[in-house]
Protein backbone atom coordinates (compact mmCIF):
# COMPACT_ATOMS: atom_id res chain seq x y z
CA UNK A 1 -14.51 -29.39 -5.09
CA UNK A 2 -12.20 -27.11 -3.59
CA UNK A 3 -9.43 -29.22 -3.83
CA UNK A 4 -9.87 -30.98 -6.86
CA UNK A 5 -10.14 -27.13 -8.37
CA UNK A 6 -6.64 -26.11 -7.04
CA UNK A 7 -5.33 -29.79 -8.65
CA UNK A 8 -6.95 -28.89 -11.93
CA UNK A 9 -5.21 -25.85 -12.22
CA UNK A 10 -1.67 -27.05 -11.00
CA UNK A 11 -2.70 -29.32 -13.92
CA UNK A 12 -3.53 -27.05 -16.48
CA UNK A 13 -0.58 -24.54 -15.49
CA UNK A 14 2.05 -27.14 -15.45
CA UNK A 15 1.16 -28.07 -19.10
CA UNK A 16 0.75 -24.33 -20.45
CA UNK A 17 3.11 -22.06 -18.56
CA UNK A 18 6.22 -20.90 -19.87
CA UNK A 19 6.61 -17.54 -18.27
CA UNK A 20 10.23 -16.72 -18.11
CA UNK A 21 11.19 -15.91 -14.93
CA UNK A 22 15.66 -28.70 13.83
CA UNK A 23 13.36 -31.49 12.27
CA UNK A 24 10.78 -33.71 13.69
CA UNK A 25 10.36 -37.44 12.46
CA UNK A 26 7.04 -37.82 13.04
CA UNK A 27 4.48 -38.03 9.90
CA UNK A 28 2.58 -34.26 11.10
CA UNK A 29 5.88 -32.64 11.02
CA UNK A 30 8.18 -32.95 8.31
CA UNK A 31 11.99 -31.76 8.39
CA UNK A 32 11.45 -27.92 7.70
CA UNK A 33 14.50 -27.72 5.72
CA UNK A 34 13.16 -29.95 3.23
CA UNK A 35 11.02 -29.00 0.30
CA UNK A 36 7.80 -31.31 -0.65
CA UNK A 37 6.91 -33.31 -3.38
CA UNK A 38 4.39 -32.08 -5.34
CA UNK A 39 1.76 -34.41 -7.18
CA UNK A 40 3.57 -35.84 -9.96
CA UNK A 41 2.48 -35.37 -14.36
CA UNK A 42 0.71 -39.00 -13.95
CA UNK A 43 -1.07 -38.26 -10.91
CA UNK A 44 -2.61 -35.24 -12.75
CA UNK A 45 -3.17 -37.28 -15.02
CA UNK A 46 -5.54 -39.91 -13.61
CA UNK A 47 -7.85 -36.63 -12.29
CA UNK A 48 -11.56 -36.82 -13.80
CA UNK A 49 -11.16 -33.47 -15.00
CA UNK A 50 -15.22 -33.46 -16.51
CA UNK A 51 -15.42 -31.09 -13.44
CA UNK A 52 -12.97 -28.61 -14.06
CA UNK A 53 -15.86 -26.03 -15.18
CA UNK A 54 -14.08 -22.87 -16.59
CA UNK A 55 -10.84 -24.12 -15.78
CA UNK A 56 -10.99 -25.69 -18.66
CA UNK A 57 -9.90 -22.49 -21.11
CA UNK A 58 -6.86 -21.55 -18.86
CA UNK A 59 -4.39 -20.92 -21.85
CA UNK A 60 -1.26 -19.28 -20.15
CA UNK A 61 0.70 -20.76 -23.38
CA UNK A 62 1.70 -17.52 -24.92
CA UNK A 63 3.05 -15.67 -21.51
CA UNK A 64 6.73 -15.65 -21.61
CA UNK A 65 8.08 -12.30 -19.33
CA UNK A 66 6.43 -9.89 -17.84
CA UNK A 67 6.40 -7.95 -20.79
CA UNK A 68 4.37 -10.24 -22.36
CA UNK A 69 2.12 -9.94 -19.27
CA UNK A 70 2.10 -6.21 -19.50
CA UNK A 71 0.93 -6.35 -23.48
CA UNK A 72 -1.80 -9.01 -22.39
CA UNK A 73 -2.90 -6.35 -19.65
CA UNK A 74 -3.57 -3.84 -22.20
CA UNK A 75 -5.30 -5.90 -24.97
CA UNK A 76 -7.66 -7.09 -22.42
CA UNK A 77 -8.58 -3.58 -21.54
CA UNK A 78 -6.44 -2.69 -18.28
CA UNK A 79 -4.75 0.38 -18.42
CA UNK A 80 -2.72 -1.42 -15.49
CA UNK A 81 1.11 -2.66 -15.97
CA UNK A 82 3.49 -5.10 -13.89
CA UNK A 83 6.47 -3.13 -12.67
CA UNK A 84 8.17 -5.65 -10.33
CA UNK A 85 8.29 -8.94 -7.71
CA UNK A 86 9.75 -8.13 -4.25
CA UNK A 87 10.09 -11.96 -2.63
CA UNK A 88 11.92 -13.73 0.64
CA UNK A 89 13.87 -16.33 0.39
CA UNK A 90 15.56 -18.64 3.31
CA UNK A 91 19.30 -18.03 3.94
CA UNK A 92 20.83 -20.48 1.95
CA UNK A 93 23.00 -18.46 -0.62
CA UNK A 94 25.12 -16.18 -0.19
CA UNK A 95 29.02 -14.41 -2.09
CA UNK A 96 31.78 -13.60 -0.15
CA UNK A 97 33.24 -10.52 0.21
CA UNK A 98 36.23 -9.69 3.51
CA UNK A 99 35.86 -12.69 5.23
CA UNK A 100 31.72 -12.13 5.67
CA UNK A 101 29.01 -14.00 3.48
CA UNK A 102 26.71 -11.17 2.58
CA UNK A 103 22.90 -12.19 1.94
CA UNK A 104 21.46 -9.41 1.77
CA UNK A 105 22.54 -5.61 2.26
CA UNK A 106 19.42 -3.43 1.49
CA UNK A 107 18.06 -0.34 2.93
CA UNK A 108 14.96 0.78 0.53
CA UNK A 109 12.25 1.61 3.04
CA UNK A 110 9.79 2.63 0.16
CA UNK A 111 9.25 0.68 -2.90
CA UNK A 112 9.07 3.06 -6.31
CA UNK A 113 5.35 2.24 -5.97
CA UNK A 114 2.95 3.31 -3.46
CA UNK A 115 -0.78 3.52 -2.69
CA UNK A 116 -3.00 6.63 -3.79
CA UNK A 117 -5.81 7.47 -1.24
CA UNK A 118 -9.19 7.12 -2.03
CA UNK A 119 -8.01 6.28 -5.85
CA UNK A 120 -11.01 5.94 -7.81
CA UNK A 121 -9.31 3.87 -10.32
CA UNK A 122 -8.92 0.97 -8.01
CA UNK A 123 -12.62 1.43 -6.72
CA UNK A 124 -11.28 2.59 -3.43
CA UNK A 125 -12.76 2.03 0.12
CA UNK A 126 -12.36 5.35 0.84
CA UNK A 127 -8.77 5.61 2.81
CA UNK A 128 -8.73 2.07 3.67
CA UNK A 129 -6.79 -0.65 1.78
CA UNK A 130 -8.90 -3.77 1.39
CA UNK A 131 -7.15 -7.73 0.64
CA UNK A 132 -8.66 -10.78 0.03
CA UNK A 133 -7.89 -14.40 0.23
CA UNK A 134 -8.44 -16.65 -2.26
CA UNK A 135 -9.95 -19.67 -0.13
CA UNK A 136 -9.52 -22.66 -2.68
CA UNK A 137 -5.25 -21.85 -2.59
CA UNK A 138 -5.64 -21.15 1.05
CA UNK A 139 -4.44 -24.56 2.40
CA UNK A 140 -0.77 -25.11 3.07
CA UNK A 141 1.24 -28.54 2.77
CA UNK A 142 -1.75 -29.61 0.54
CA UNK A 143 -2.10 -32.90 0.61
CA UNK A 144 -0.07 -33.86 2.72
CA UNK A 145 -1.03 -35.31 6.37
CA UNK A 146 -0.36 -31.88 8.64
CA UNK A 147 -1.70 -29.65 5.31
CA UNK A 148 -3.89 -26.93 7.58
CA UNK A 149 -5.94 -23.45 6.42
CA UNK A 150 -3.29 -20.63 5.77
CA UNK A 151 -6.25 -17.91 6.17
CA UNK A 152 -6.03 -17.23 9.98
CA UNK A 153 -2.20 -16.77 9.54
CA UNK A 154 -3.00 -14.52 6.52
CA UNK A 155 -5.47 -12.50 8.65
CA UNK A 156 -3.23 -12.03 11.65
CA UNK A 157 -0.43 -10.61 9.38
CA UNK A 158 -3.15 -7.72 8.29
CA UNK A 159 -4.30 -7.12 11.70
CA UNK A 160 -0.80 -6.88 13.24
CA UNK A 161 -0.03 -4.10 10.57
CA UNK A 162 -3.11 -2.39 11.37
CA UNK A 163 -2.76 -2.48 15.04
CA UNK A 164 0.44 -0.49 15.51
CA UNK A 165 0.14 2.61 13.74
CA UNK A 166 -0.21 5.27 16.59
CA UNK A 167 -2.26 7.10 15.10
CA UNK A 168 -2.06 6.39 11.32
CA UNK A 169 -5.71 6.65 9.78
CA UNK A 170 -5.22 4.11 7.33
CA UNK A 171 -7.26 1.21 8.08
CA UNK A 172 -6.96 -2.48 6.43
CA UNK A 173 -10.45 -4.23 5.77
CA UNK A 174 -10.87 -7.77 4.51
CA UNK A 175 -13.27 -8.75 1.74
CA UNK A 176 -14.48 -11.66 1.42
CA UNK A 177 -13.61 -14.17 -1.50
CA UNK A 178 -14.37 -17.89 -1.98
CA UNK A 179 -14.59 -18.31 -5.16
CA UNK A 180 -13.59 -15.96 -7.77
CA UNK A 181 -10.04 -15.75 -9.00
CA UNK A 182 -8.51 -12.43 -7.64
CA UNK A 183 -5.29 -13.09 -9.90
CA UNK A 184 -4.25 -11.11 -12.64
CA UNK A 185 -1.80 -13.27 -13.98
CA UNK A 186 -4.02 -16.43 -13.72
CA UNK A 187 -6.70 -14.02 -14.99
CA UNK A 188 -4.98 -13.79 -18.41
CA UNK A 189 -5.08 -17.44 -19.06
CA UNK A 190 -9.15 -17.41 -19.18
CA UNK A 191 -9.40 -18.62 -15.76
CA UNK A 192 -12.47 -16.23 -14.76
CA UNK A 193 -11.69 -13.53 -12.31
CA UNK A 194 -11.40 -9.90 -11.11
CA UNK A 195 -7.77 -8.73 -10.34
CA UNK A 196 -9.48 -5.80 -8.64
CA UNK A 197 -11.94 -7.45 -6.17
CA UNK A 198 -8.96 -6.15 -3.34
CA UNK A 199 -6.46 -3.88 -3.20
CA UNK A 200 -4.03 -6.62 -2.41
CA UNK A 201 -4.95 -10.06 -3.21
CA UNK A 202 -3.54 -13.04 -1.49
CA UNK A 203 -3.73 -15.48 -4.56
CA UNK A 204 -2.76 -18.36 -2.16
CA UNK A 205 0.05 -21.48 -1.11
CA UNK A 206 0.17 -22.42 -4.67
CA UNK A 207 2.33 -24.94 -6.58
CA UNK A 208 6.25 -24.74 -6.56
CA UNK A 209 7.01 -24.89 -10.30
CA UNK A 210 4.99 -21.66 -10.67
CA UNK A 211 7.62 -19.87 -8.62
CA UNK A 212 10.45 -21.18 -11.13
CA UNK A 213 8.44 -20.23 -14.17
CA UNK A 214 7.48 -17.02 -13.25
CA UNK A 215 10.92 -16.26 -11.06
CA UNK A 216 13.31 -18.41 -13.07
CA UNK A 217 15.02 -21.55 -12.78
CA UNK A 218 15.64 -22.33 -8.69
CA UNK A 219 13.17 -19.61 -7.26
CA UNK A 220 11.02 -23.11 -6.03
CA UNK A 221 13.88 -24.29 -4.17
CA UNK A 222 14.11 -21.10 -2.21
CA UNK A 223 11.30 -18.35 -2.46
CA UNK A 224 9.52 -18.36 -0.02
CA UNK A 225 6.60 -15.73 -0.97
CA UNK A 226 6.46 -13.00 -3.54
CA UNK A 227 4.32 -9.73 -4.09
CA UNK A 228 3.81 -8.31 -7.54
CA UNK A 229 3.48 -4.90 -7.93
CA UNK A 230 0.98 -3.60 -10.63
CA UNK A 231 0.62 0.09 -11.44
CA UNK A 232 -1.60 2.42 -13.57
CA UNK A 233 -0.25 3.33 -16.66
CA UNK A 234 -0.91 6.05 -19.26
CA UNK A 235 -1.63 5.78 -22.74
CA UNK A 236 1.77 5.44 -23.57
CA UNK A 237 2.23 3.20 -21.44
CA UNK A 238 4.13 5.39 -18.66
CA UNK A 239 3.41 5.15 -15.16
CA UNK A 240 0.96 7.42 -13.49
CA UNK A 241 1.53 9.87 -10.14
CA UNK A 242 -1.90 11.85 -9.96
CA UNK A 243 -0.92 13.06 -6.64
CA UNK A 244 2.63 14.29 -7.50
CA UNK A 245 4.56 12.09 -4.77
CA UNK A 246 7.17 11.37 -6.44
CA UNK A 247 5.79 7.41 -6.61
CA UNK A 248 4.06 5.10 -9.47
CA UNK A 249 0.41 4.73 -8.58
CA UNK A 250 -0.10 1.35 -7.10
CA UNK A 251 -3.19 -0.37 -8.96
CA UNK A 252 -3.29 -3.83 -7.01
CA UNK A 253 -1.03 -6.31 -5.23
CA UNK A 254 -0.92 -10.15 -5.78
CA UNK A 255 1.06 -12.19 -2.93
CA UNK A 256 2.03 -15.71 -3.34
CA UNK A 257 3.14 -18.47 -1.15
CA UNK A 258 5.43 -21.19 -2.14
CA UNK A 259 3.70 -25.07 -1.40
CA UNK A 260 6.97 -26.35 -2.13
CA UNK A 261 8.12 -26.01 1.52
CA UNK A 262 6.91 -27.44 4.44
CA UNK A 263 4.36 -24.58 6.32
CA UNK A 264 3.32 -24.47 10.13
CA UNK A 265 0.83 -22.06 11.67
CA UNK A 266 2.21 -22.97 15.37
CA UNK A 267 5.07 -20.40 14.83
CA UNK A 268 7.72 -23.68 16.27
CA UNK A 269 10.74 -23.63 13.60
CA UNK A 270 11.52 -26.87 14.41
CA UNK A 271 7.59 -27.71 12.71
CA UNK A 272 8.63 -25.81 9.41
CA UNK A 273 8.52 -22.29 7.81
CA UNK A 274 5.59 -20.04 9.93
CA UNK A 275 2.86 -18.48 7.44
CA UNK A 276 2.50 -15.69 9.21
CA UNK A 277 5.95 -14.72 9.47
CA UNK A 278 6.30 -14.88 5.70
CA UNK A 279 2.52 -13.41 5.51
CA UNK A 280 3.53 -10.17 7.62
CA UNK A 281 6.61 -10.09 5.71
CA UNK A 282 5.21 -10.28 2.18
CA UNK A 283 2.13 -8.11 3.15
CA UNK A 284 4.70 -5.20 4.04
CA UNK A 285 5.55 -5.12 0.58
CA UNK A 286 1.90 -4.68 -0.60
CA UNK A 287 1.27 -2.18 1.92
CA UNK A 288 4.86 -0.44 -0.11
CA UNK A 289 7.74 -1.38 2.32
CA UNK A 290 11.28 -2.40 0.62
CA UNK A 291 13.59 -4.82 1.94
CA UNK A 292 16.38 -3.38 4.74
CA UNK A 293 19.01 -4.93 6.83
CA UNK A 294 22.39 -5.96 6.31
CA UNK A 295 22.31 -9.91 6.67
CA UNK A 296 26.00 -11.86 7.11
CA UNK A 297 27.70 -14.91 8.18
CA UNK A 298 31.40 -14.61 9.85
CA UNK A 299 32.84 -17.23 7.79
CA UNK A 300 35.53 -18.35 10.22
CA UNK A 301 32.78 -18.55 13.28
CA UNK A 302 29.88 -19.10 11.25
CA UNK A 303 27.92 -16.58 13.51
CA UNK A 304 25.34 -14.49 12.06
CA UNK A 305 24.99 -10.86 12.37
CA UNK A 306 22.07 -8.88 11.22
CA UNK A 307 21.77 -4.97 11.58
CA UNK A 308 19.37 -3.95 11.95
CA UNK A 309 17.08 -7.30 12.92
CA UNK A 310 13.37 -6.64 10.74
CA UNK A 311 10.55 -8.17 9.63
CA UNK A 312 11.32 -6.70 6.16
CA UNK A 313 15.06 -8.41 6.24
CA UNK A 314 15.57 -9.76 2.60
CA UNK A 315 15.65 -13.57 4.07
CA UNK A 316 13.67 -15.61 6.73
CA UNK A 317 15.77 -15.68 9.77
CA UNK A 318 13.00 -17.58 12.04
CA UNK A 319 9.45 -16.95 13.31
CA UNK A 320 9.18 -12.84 13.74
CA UNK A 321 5.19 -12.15 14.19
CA UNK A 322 6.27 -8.48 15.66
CA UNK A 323 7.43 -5.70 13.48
CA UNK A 324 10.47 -4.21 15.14
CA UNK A 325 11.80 -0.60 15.21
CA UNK A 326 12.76 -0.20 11.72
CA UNK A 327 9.63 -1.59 10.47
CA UNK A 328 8.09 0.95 12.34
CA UNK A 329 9.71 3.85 10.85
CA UNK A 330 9.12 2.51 7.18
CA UNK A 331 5.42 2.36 8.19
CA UNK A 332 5.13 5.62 10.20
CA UNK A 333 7.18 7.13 7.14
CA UNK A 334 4.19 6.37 4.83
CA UNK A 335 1.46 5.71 6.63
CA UNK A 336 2.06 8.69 9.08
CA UNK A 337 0.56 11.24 7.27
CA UNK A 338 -2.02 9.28 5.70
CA UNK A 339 -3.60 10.32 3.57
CA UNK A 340 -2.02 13.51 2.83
CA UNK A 341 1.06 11.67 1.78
């Protein structure tokens, strides 16, 4: 059931959804630099769908921007808005500028958005920040014969955040989930869920034409993962700061992962992209970090320089499971006065 419920909605989403924006040859271990097919319009198709259940009133039809998601927020109730997607990508694009090809040249350490401690509105665990994985989008390379459960990589993003902190009293607790839909946007297409069951909700590996209709055109081919920031709003529709920070209030997180590539756990490049890499990556956006690094490529050596080398580069460079020194100082920055920030 749990896979024929993550079919049914690929199904139901690819129909409805018009929201503007070194390899191995055996069978367990395709070439990493290759995206996968997904299951094709006739294959959804021939699915008895008599078991779809609630799936059946996902309606996502009239979802067109995030604006449009914002206005669907507040008719159902939610005095919550979208303000922005920070994603990854693989370095594969680039523009030239004095003889370097610049990917990315960022140094935001905070996102405009951060967490409020002990925020009521949220139903806040006190001073911790809780997440949640949604176990039927939990499986990576689904389908396919080396498709394995993402949730341990997940997990082991979280706990490496919440293992370095020196001293830090913020504290990251799972909550379970295995059934209901922690996914705001899904939410608003009558799929039945709670957008606030966690603080940060991993919605799952899910289906590569969701990252071009939600990202634009191409995001499938090279998007790895993406984090949407939601915040409170007023009643006119202006974001909150009840503690006077200088920051939006953070309402929730919702992480994605992109099924379109091929996904190891064993942290081997040569097996594919590593989960948890792009896990702790992505999950240092939810807990408020920005991208930083200057990423380039000397075009008449091809040799890549990176300064300084982070988890929270803008692009996938290889498997990085440790956060280095400048991911430190983002998260001793925020998290070092917790939570008197």
């Amino acid at each position: 059931m749990r896979y024929l419920s993550k079919i049914v909605i690929c199904l139901f989403l690819l129909t409805m959804l018009l929201i503007t924006s070194c390899s191995d040859s055996s069978v367990n271990a395709p070439n990493p630099d290759s995206e996968i097919e997904t299951l094709s319009m006739n294959q959804f198709n021939n699915l008895n769908t008599s078991q779809a259940r609630d799936l059946s009133s996902l309606d996502l039809n009239e979802i067109k921007s995030f604006d449009d998601i914002n206005v669907m927020l507040k008719e159902n109730g939610l005095n919550i808005s979208i303000a922005y997607a920070e994603t990854v990508t693989r370095a594969n694009g680039a523009e030239t500028a004095e003889g370097q090809t610049i990917f990315a040249n960022d140094r935001t350490k905070r996102l405009t958005a951060q967490w409020v401690p002990g925020d009521t509105r949220r139903n806040a665990d006190g001073n911790n920040l809780t997440y949640t994985v949604w176990d039927p989008f939990a499986i990576a390379n689904f389908g396919l014969p080396n498709e394995f459960n993402g949730t341990p990589a997940i997990d082991a993003s979280f706990y490496t955040w919440n293992t370095f902190k020196k001293g830090a009293k913020l504290n990251i607790v799972k909550r379970p989930n295995t059934v209901s839909n922690p996914s705001a946007i899904l939410s608003l297409g009558g799929v039945p869920g709670n957008p606030f069951l966690a603080d940060i909700s991993q919605v799952g590996i899910l289906p590569a034409f969701l990252f071009d209709a939600v990202l634009g055109a191409g995001a499938s081919s090279n998007v790895l993962g993406v984090a949407f920031t939601f915040v409170f709003i007023d009643d006119d529709g202006n974001p909150t700061d009840i503690n006077n920070d200088g920051f939006s209030d953070i309402s929730i997180k919702e992480v994605w992962y992109n099924d379109g590539f091929n996904w190891t756990d064993s942290g081997n490049p040569a097996l594919g992209v590593d989960l948890e890499t792009v896990a702790l990556h992505e999950n240092g956006h939810a807990l408020g970090f920005g991208h930083f690094g200057k990423i380039s490529v000397t075009n008449r050596n091809n040799k890549l320089h990176v300064s300084p080398r982070a988890v929270m580069n803008a692009v996938i460079l290889g498997t990085q499971r440790t956060p280095l020194g400048t991911d430190k100082a983002s998260f001793n920055s925020i998290y070092g006065n917790w939570p008197k920030n």
